[in-house]
Protein backbone atom coordinates (compact mmCIF):
# COMPACT_ATOMS: atom_id res chain seq x y z
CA UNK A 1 116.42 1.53 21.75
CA UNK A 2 117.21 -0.12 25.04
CA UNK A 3 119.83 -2.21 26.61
CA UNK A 4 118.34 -5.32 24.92
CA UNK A 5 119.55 -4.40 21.79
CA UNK A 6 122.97 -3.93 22.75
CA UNK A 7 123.20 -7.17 24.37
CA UNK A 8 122.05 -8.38 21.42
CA UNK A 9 124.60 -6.24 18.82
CA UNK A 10 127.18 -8.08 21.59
CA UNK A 11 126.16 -11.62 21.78
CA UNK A 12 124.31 -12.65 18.89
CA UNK A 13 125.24 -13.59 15.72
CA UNK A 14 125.39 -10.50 12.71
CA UNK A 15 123.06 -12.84 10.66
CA UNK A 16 120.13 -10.52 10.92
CA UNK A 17 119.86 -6.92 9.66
CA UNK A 18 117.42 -6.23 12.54
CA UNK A 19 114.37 -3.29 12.07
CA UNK A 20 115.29 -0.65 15.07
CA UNK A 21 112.48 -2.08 17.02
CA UNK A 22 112.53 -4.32 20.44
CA UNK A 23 108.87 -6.31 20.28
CA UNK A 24 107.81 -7.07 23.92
CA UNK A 25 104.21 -8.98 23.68
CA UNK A 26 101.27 -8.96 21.58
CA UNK A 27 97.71 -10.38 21.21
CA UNK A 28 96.11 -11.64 18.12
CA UNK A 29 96.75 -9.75 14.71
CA UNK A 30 98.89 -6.92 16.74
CA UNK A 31 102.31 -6.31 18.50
CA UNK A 32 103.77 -3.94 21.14
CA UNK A 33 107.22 -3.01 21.61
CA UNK A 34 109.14 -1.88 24.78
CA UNK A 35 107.77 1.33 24.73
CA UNK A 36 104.39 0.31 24.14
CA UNK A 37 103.66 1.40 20.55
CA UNK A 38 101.02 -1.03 18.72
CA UNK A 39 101.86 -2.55 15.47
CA UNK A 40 99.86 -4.61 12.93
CA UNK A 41 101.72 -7.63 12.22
CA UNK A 42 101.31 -8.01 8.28
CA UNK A 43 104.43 -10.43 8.48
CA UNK A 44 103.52 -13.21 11.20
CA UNK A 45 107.12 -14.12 11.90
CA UNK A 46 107.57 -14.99 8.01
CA UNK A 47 104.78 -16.87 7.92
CA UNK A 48 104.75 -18.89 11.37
CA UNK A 49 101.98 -17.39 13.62
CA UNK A 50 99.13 -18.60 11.10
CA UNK A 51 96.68 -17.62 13.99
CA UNK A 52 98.52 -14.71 14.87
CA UNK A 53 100.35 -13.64 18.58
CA UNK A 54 99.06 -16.05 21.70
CA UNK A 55 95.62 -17.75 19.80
CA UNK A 56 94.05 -18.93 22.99
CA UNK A 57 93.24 -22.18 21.61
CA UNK A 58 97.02 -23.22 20.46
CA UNK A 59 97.87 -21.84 23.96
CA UNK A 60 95.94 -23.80 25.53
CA UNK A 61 96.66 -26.64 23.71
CA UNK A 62 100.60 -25.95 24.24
CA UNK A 63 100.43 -25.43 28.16
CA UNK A 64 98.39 -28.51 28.04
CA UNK A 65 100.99 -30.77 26.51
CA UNK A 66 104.01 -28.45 28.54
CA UNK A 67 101.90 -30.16 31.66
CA UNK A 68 102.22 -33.65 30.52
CA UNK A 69 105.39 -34.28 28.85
CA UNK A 70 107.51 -31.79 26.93
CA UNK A 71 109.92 -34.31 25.31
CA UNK A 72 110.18 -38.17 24.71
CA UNK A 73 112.84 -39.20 21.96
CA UNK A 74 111.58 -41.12 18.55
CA UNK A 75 111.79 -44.60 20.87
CA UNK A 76 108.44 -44.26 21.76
CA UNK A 77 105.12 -43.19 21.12
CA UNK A 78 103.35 -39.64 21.67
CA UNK A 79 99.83 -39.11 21.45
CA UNK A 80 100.42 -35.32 19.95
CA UNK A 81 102.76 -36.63 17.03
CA UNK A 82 100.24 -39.62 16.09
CA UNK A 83 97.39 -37.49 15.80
CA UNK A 84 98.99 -34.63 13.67
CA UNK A 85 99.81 -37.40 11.39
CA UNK A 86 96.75 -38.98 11.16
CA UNK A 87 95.35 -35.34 10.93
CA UNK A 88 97.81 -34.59 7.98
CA UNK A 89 97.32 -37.34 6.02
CA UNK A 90 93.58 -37.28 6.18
CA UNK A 91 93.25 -34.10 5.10
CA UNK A 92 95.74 -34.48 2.44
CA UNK A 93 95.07 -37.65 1.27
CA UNK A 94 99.05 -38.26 1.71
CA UNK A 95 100.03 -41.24 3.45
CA UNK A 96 103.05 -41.21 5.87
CA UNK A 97 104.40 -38.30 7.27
CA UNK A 98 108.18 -37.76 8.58
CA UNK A 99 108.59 -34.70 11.64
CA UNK A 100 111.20 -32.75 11.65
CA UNK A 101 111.79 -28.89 13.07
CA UNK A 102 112.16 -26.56 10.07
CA UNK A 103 111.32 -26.33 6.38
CA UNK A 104 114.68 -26.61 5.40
CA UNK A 105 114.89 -30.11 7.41
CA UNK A 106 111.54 -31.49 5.68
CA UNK A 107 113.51 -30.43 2.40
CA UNK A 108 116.49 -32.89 3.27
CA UNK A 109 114.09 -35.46 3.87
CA UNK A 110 112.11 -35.10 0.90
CA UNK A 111 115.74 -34.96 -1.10
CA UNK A 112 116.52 -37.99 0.79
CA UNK A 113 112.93 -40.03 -0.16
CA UNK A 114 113.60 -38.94 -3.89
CA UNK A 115 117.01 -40.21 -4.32
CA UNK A 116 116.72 -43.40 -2.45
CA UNK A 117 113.45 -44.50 -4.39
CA UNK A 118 115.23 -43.66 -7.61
CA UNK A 119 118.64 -45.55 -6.65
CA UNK A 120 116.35 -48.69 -5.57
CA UNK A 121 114.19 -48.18 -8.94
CA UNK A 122 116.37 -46.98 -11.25
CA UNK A 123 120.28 -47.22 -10.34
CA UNK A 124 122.41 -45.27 -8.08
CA UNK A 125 122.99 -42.94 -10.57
CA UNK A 126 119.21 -41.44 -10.59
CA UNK A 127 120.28 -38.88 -8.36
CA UNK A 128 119.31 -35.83 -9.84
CA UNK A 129 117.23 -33.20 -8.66
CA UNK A 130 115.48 -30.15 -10.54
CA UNK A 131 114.34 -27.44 -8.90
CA UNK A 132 113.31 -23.90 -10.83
CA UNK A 133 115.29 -20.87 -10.97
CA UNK A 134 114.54 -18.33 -8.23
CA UNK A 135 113.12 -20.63 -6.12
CA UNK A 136 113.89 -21.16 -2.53
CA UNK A 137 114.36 -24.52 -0.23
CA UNK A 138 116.41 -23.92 2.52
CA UNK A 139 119.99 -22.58 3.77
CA UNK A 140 121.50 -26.11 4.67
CA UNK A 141 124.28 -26.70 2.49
CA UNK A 142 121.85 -29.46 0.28
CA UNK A 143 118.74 -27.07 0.01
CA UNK A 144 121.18 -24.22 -1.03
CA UNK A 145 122.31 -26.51 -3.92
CA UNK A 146 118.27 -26.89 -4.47
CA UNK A 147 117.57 -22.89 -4.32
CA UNK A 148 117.72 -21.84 -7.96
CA UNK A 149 119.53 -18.48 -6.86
CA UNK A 150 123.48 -17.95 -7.92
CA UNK A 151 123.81 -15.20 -4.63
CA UNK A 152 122.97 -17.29 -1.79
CA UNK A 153 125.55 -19.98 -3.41
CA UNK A 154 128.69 -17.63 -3.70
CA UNK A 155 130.22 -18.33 -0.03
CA UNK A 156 129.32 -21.48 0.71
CA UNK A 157 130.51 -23.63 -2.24
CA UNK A 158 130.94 -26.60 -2.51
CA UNK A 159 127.35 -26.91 -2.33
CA UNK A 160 125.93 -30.67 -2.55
CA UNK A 161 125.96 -31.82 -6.19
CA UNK A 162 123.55 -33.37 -8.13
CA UNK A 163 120.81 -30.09 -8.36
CA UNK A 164 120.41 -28.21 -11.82
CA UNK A 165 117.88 -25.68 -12.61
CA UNK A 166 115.35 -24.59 -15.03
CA UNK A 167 113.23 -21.53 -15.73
CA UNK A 168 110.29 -21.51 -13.89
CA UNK A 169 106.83 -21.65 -16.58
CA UNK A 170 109.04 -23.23 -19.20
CA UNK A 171 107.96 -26.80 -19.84
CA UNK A 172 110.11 -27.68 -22.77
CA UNK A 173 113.45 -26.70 -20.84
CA UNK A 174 112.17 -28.60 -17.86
CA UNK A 175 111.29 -31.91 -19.70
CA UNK A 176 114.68 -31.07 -21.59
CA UNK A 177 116.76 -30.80 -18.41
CA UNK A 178 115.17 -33.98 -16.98
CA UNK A 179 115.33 -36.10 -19.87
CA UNK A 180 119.59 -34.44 -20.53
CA UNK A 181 119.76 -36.14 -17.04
CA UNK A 182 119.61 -39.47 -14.65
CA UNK A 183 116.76 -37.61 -13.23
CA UNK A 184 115.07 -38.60 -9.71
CA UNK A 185 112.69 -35.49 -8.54
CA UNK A 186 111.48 -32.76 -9.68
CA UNK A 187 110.83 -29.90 -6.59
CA UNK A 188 109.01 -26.67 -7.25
CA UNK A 189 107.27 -24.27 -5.08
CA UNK A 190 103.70 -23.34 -6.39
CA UNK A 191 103.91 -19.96 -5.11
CA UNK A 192 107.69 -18.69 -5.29
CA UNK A 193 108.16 -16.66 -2.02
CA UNK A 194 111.74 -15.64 -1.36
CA UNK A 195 111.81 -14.85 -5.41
CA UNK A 196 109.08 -12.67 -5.30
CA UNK A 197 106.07 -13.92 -4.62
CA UNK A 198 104.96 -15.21 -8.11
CA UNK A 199 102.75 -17.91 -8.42
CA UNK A 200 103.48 -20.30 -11.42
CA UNK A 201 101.45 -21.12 -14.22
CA UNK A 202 98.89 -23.72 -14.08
CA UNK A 203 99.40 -24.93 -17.36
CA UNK A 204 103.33 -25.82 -16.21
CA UNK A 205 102.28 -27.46 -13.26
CA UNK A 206 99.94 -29.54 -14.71
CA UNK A 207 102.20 -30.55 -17.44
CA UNK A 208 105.73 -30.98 -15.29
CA UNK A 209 103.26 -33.12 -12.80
CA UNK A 210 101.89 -34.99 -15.45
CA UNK A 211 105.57 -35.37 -17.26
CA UNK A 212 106.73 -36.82 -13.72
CA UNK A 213 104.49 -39.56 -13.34
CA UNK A 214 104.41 -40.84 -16.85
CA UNK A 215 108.22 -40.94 -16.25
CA UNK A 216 108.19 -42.12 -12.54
CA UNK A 217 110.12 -39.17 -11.44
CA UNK A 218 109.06 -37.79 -7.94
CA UNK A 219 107.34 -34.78 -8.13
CA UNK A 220 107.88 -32.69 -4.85
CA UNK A 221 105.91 -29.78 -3.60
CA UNK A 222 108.04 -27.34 -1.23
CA UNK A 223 104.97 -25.94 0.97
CA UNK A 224 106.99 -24.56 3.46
CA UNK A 225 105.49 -21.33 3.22
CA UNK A 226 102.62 -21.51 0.93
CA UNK A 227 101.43 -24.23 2.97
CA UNK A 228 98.71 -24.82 6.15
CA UNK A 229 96.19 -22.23 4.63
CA UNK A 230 98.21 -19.70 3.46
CA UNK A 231 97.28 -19.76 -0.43
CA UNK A 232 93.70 -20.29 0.58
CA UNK A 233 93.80 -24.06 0.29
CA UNK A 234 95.03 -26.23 2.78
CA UNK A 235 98.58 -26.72 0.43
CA UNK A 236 98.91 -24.37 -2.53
CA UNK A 237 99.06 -27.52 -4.74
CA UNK A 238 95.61 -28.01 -4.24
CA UNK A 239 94.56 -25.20 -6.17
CA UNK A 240 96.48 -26.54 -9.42
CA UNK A 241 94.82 -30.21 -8.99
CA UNK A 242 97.93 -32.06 -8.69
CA UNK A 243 99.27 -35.19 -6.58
CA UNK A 244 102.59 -34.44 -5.54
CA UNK A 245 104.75 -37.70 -4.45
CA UNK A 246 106.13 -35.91 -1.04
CA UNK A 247 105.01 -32.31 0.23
CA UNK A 248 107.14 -30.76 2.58
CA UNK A 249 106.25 -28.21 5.34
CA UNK A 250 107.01 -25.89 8.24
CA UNK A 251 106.28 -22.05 9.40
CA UNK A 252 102.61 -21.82 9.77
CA UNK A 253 101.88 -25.79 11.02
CA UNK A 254 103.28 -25.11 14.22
CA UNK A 255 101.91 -21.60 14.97
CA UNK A 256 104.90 -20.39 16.39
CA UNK A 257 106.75 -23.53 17.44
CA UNK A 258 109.53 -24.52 15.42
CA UNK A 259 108.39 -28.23 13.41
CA UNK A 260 108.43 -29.06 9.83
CA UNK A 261 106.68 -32.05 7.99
CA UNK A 262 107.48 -34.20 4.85
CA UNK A 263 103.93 -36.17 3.80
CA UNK A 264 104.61 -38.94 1.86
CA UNK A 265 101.88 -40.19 -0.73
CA UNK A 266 101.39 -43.71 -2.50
CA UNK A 267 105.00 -44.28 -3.88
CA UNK A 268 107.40 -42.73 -1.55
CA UNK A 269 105.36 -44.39 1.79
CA UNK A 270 107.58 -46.95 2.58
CA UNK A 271 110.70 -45.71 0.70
CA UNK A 272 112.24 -44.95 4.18
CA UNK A 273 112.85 -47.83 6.44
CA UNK A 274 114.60 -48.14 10.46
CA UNK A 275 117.55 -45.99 10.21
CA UNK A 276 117.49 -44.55 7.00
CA UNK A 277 116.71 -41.02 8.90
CA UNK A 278 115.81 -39.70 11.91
CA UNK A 279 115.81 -36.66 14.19
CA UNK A 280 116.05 -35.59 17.79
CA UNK A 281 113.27 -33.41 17.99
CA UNK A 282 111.31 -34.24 15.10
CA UNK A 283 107.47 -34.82 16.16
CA UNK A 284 108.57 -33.00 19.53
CA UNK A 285 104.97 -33.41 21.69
CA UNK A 286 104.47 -29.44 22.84
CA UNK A 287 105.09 -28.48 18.65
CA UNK A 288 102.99 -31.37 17.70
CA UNK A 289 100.10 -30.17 20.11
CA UNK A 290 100.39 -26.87 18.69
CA UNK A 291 100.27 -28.09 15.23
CA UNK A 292 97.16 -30.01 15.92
CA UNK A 293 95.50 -27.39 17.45
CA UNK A 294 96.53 -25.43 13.89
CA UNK A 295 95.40 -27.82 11.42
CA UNK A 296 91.92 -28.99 13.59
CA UNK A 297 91.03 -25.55 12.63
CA UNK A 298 91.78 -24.75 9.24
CA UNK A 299 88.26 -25.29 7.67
CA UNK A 300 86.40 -24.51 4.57
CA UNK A 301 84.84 -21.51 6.62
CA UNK A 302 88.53 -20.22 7.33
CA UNK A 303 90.01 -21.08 3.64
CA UNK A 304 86.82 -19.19 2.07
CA UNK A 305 87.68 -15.82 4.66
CA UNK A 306 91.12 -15.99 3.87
CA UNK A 307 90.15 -16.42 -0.19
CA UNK A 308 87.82 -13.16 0.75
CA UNK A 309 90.46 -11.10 2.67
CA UNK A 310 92.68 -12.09 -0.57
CA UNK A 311 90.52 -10.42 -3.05
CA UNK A 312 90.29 -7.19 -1.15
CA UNK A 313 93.88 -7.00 -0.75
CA UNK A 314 94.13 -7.43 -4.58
CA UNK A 315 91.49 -4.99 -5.22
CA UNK A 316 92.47 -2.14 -2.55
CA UNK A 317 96.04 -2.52 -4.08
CA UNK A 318 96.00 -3.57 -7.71
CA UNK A 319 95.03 -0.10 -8.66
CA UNK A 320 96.29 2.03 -5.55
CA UNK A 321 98.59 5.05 -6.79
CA UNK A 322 102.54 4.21 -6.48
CA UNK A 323 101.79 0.79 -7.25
CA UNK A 324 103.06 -1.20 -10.50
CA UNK A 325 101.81 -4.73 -9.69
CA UNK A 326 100.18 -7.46 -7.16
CA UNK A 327 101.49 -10.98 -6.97
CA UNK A 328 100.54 -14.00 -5.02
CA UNK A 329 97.78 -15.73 -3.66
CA UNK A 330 95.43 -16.17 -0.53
CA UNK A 331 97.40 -14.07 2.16
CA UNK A 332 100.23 -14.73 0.57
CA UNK A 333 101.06 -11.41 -1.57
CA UNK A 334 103.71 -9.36 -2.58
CA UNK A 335 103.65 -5.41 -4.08
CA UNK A 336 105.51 -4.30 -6.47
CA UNK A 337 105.97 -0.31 -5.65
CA UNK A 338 107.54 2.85 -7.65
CA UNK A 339 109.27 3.68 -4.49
CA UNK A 340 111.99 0.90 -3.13
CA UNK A 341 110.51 -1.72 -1.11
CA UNK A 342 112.38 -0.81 1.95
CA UNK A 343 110.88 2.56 2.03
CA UNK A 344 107.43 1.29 1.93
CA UNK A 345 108.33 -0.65 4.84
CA UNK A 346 110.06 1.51 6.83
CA UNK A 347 106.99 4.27 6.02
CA UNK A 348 104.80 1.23 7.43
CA UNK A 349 106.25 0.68 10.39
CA UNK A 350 106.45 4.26 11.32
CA UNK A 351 103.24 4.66 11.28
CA UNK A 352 101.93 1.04 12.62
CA UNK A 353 102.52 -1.60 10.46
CA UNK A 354 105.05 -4.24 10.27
CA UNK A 355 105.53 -5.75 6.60
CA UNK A 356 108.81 -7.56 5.00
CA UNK A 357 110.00 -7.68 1.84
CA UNK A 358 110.77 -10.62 -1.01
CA UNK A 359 113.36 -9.31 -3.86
CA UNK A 360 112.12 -5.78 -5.16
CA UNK A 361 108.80 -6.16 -3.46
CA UNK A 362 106.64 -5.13 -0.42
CA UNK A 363 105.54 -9.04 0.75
CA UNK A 364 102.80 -9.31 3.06
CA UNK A 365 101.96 -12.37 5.08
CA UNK A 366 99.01 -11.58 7.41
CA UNK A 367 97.33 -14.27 10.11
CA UNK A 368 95.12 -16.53 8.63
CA UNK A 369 92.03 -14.95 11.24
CA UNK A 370 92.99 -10.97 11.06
CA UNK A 371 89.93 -9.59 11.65
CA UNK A 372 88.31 -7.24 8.85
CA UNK A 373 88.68 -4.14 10.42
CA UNK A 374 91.93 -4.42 11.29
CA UNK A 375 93.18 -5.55 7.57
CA UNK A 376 91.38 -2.44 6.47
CA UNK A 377 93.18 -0.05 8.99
CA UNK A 378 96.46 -1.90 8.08
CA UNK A 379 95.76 -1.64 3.81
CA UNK A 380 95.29 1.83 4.16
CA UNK A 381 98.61 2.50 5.83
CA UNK A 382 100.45 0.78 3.29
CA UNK A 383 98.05 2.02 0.23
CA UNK A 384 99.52 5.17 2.16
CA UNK A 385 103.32 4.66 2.26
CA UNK A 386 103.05 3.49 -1.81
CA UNK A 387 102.32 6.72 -2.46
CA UNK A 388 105.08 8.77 -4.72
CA UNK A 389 106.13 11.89 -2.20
């Protein structure tokens, strides 16, 4: 380890537990540190680099934009915003869509949409807001209150009221909670990451989406980072058939420029007029050409190759020895080991291979475009480092 770390121990924040490691470039689906050792990136910066490390196209299309204009407040238009938008919604079938620069900020808006739709519907008091138990939405102190897990709450209360929780797959308790309440959303994540990695039940998302509509509760969809591919559909609530009333959205839209996204469909379009929210950045031109250049190419053809590279994962692991379990979906996965989770990944990245971790599990997040051969050589590292000694 070199000086950087140190002046990083010095000056930065302890908010990271850091892996001993000081990454200095990379190309595609692999990393190098400072003293040149290769890595496979099975993590993509949690998520972000959907077309893994300097994709020539979103370069391009960033160095473009850098060349024109790099930053132009909300007063005016910008071609780059406009176009991701229109882009969004078309593929989405959405409507309107608010920028912002991080999943946690597209979760305060969507908040925000919910409770002033059901204040101008239903009364002031439809405030409200259930989320499911070990979900995830955020580390603001409002999408705390939303994340449906007691140990992130501990130091920070009080959190925002008005958020109660309900066990995820259980209908009854759900339509319980929201009919015990004045309730104005209901916000669930299709694929719970930072819990573990567990998708939910079609049966309860069909039925809580249903329930929410027949009740004109909004139903939001936290895609931050199931979303833009990741679950092998464009938004992971596409493979339960649903309509969500806002989806919100960050890590992989950008590529590896910080911007999050809250689409608004039919009934929350027009819920926010001038001034009811706004941000500096938000829609930021260089992000927003980045973004572009991620969505433009997120085809069938790439959604069926990340559905294929899914299937081997499950296969090569579901029965490798020193493994219990496989959860997830698309590239979104997580391993459930004999050994602890952090020795798996500290067994990876000795020998190559950079993973995380979500709860008790191994999580892998791979680029959306990792070639074959290079998924292969990183599977059998960690089908390697499962092992029992």
């Amino acid at each position: 380890m070199g000086n950087l770390t140190n002046i990083d121990k010095q000056f930065v924040a302890n908010t990271y537990n850091r892996f001993p490691i000081e990454i200095s470039h990379g190309k595609g689906a692999a990393v190098y540190d400072t003293d040149g050792k290769r890595y496979i990136d099975m993590g993509t910066g949690i998520g972000v680099t959907a077309f893994g490390i300097a994709d020539d196209a979103w370069k391009d299309a960033v160095i473009e934009q850098l060349s024109k204009v790099q930053h132009m407040s909300n007063l005016y238009y910008t071609e780059p915003c406009a176009r991701l938008a229109k882009l969004l919604c078309e593929k989405t079938g959405m409507k309107k869509v608010f920028f912002s620069n991080s999943g946690a900020e597209a979760n305060e808006c969507a908040i925000k949409v919910a409770r002033k739709y059901a204040a101008e519907k239903k009364g002031k008091d439809y405030y409200t807001i259930i989320t499911l138990e070990n979900s995830f939405h955020g580390r603001t102190l409002t999408t705390l209150a939303a994340t449906g897990q007691e140990h992130y709450h501990e130091l920070f209360c009080p959190l925002t009221p008005g958020f109660v929780h309900t066990p995820a797959n259980d209908f009854e308790a759900l339509k319980a909670l929201a009919l015990q309440n004045k309730t104005a959303a209901i916000m669930i994540e299709c694929i719970q990451g930072e819990g573990g990695v567990i998708a939910l039940d079609a049966d309860f998302v069909k039925k809580t989406a249903a329930f929410a509509k027949e009740n004109d509760i909004i139903l939001i969809v936290d895609e931050v980072q199931t979303g833009n591919g990741r679950s092998g559909e464009l938004y992971a609530y596409m493979n339960y058939g649903i309509e969500p009333d806002v989806v919100s959205t960050a890590k992989g839209l950008g590529g590896g420029l910080p911007i999050g996204a809250a689409l608004l469909g039919e009934k929350t379009e027009n819920v926010l007029g001038f001034g009811d929210h706004g941000s500096t950045f938000g829609g930021n031109p260089v992000s927003a050409a980045g973004a572009v250049s991620i969505i433009e190419r997120i085809d069938e053809k790439l959604l069926s190759d990340v559905r294929e590279k899914s299937g081997y994962i499950f296969r090569e692991l579901g029965s490798a020895p020193g493994v219990e379990s496989v959860s997830g979906m698309g590239l979104m996965i997580g391993i459930k080991t004999k050994k602890p989770a952090g020795d798996v990944v500290r067994a990876c990245m000795e020998n190559g291979v950079l993973c995380l971790t979500a709860k008790d599990k191994v999580r892998l997040l791979p680029s959306l475009n990792m070639p074959m051969e290079i998924l292969k050589e990183a599977i059998a590292i960690i089908k390697n480092a499962c092992k029992e000694d």
